[in-house]
Every structure is written in structure tokens, then in C-alpha cells.
N, C-alpha and C. Protein backbone atom coordinates (compact mmCIF):
# COMPACT_ATOMS: atom_id res chain seq x y z
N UNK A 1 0.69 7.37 -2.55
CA UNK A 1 0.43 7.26 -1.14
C UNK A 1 0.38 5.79 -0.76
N UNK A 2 0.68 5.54 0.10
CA UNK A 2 0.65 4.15 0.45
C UNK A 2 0.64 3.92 2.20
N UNK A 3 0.25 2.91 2.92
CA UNK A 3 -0.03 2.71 4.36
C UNK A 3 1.44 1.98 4.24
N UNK A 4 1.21 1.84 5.74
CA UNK A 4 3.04 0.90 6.55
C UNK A 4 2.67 -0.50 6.52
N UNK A 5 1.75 -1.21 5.67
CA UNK A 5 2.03 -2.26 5.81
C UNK A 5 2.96 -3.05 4.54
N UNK A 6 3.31 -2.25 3.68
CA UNK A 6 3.86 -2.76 2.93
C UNK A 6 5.50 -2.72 3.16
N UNK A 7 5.71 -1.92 3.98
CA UNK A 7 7.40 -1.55 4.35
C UNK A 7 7.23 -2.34 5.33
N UNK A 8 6.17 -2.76 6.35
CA UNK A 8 6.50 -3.48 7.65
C UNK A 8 6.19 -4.70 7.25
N UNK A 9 6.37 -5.49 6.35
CA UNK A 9 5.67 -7.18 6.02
C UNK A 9 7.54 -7.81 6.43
N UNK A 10 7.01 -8.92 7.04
CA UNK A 10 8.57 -9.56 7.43
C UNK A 10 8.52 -10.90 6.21
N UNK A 11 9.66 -10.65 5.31
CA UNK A 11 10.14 -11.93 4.40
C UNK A 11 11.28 -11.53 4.16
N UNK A 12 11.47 -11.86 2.83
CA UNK A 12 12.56 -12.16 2.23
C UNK A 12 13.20 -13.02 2.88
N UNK A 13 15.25 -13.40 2.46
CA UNK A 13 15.76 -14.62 2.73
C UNK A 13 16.20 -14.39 4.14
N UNK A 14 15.64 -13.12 4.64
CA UNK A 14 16.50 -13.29 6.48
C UNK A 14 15.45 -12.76 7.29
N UNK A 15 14.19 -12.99 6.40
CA UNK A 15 12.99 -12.44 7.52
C UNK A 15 12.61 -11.24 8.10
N UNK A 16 13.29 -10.21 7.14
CA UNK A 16 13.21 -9.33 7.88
C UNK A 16 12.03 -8.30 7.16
N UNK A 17 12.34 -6.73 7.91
CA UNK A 17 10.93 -6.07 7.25
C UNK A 17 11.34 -5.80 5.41
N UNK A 18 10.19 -5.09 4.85
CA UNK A 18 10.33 -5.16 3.62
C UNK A 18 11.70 -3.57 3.68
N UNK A 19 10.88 -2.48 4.37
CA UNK A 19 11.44 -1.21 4.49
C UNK A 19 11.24 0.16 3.49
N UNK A 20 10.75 0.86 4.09
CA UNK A 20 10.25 2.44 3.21
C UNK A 20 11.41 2.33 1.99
N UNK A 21 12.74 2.76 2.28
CA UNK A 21 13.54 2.95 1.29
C UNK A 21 13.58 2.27 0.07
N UNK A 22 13.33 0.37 0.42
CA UNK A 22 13.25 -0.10 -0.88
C UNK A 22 11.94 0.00 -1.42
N UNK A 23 10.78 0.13 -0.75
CA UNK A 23 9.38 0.36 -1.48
C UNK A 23 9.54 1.60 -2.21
N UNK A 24 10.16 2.74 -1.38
CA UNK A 24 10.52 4.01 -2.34
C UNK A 24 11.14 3.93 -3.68
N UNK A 25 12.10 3.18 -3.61
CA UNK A 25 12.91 2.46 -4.87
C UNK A 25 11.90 1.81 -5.84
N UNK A 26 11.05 1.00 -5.57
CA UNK A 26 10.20 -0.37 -5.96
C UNK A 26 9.63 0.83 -6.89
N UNK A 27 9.06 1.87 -6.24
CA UNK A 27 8.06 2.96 -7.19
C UNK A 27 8.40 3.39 -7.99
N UNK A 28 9.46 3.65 -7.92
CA UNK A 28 10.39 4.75 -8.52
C UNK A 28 11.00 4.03 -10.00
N UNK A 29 11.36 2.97 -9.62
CA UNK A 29 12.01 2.10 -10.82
C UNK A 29 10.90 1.96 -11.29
N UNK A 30 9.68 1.73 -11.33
CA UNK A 30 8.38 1.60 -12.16
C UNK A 30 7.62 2.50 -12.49
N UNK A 31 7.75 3.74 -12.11
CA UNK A 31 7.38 4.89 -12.23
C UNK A 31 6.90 5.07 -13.83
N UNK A 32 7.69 4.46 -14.75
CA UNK A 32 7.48 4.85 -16.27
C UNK A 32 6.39 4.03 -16.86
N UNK A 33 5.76 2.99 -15.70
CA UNK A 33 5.56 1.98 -16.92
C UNK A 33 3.82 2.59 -16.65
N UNK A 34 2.50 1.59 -17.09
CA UNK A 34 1.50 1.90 -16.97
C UNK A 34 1.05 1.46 -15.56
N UNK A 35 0.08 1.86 -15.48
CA UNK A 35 -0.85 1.69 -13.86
C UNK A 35 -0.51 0.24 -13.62
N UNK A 36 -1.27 -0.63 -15.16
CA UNK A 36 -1.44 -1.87 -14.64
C UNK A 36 0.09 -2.50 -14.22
N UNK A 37 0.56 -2.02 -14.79
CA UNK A 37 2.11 -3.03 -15.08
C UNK A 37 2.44 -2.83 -13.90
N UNK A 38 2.17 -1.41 -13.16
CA UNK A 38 2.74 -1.11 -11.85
C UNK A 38 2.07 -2.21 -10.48
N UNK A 39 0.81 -1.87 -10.53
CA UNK A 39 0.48 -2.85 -9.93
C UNK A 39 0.02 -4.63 -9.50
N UNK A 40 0.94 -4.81 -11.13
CA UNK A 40 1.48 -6.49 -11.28
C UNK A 40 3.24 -6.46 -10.11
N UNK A 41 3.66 -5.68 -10.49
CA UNK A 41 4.98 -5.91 -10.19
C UNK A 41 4.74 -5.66 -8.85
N UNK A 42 4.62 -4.52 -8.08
CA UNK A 42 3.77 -4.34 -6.95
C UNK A 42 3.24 -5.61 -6.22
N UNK A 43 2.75 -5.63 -6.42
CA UNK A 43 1.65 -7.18 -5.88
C UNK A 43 2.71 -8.65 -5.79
N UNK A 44 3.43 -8.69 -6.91
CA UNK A 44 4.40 -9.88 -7.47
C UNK A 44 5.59 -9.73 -6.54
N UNK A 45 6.05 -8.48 -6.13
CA UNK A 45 7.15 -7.82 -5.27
C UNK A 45 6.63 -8.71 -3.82
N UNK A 46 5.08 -7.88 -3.53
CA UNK A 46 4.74 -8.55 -1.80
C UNK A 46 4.51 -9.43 -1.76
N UNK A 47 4.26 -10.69 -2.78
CA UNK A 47 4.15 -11.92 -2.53
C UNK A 47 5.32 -12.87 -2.14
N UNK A 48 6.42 -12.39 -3.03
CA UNK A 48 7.85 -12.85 -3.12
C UNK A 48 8.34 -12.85 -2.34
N UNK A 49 8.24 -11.70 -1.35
CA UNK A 49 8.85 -10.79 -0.28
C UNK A 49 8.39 -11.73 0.83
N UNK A 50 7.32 -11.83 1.04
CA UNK A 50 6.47 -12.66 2.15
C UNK A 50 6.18 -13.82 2.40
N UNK A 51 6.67 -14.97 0.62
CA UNK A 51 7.15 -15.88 0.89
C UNK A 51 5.69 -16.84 2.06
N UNK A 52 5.95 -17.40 2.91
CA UNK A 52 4.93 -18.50 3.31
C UNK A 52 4.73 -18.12 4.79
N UNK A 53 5.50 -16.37 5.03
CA UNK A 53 5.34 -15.65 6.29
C UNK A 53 3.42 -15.36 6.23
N UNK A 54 2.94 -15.00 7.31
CA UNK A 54 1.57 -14.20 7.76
C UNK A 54 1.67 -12.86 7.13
N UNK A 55 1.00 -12.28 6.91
CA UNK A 55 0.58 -11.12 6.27
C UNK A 55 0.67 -10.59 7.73
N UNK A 56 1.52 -9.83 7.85
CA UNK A 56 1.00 -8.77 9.58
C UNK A 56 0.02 -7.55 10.00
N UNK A 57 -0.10 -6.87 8.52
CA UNK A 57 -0.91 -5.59 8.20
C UNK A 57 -1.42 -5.58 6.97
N UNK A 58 -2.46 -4.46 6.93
CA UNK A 58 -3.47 -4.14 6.18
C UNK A 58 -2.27 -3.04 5.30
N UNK A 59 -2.37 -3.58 4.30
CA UNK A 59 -1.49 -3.20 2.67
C UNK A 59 -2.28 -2.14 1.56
N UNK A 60 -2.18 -0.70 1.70
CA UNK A 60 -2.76 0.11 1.16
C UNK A 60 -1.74 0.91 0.12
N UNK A 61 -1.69 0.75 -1.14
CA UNK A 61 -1.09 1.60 -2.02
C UNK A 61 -1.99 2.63 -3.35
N UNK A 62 -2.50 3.64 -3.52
CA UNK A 62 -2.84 4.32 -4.36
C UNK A 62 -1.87 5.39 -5.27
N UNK A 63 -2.40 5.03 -6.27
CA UNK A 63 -1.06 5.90 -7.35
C UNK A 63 -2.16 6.91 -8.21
N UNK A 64 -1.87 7.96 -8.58
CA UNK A 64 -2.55 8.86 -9.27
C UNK A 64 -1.68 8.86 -10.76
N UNK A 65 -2.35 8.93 -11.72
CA UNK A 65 -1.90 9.26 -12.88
C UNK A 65 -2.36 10.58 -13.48
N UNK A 66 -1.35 11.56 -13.48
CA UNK A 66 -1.68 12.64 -14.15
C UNK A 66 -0.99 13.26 -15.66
């Protein structure tokens, strides 16, 4: 589950939003690894992404491991 601020953060190299589809992707390609690893890459992803832009929203992601 995750909130819209992580698809709506404006970076990368043309400023634009991050977008559901590639966060969907972002999960998905990490899907195998452990919690933590997920939420290094995760975190390492929105920093990169956002670059020396403002944070615009409140960034909520929870993952269940079953």
C-alpha cells in the first residue's frame, strides 16, 4: 500500500512527476529481495528522483511480508 506522494514527487532529469506505473515497476523488480533491502532502494530511488527539488507530499509506503 502506499499514499500519492511518492508517484506525485517532481524530479528526475526533466522535472517531472515520479508516476504510479514506474513506482509499480520499482516494487515489483524488488519484490524478491528482503524488507530491508526493499526499503534502502525505495528511499535511495526518492532521493535520486527528487534531486535538490522540495518534497511536495507526505510519502507513505507499507509492505507486508507473508
Amino acid at each position: 500500500m502506499y499514499t500519492d506522494g511518492y508517484a506525485d514527487q517532481f524530479g528526475g532529469p526533466k522535472g517531472k512527476k515520479f508516476k504510479y506505473k514506474q513506482l509499480n515497476e520499482l516494487l515489483l523488480a524488488n519484490s524478491h529481495l528482503s524488507m530491508e533491502e526493499q526499503k534502502k532502494i525505495i528511499s535511495e530511488t526518492f532521493d535520486s528522483w527528487k534531486g535538490d527539488l522540495e518534497q511536495i507530499d507526505d510519502v507513505c509506503i507499507i509492505g507486508i511480508k507473508v
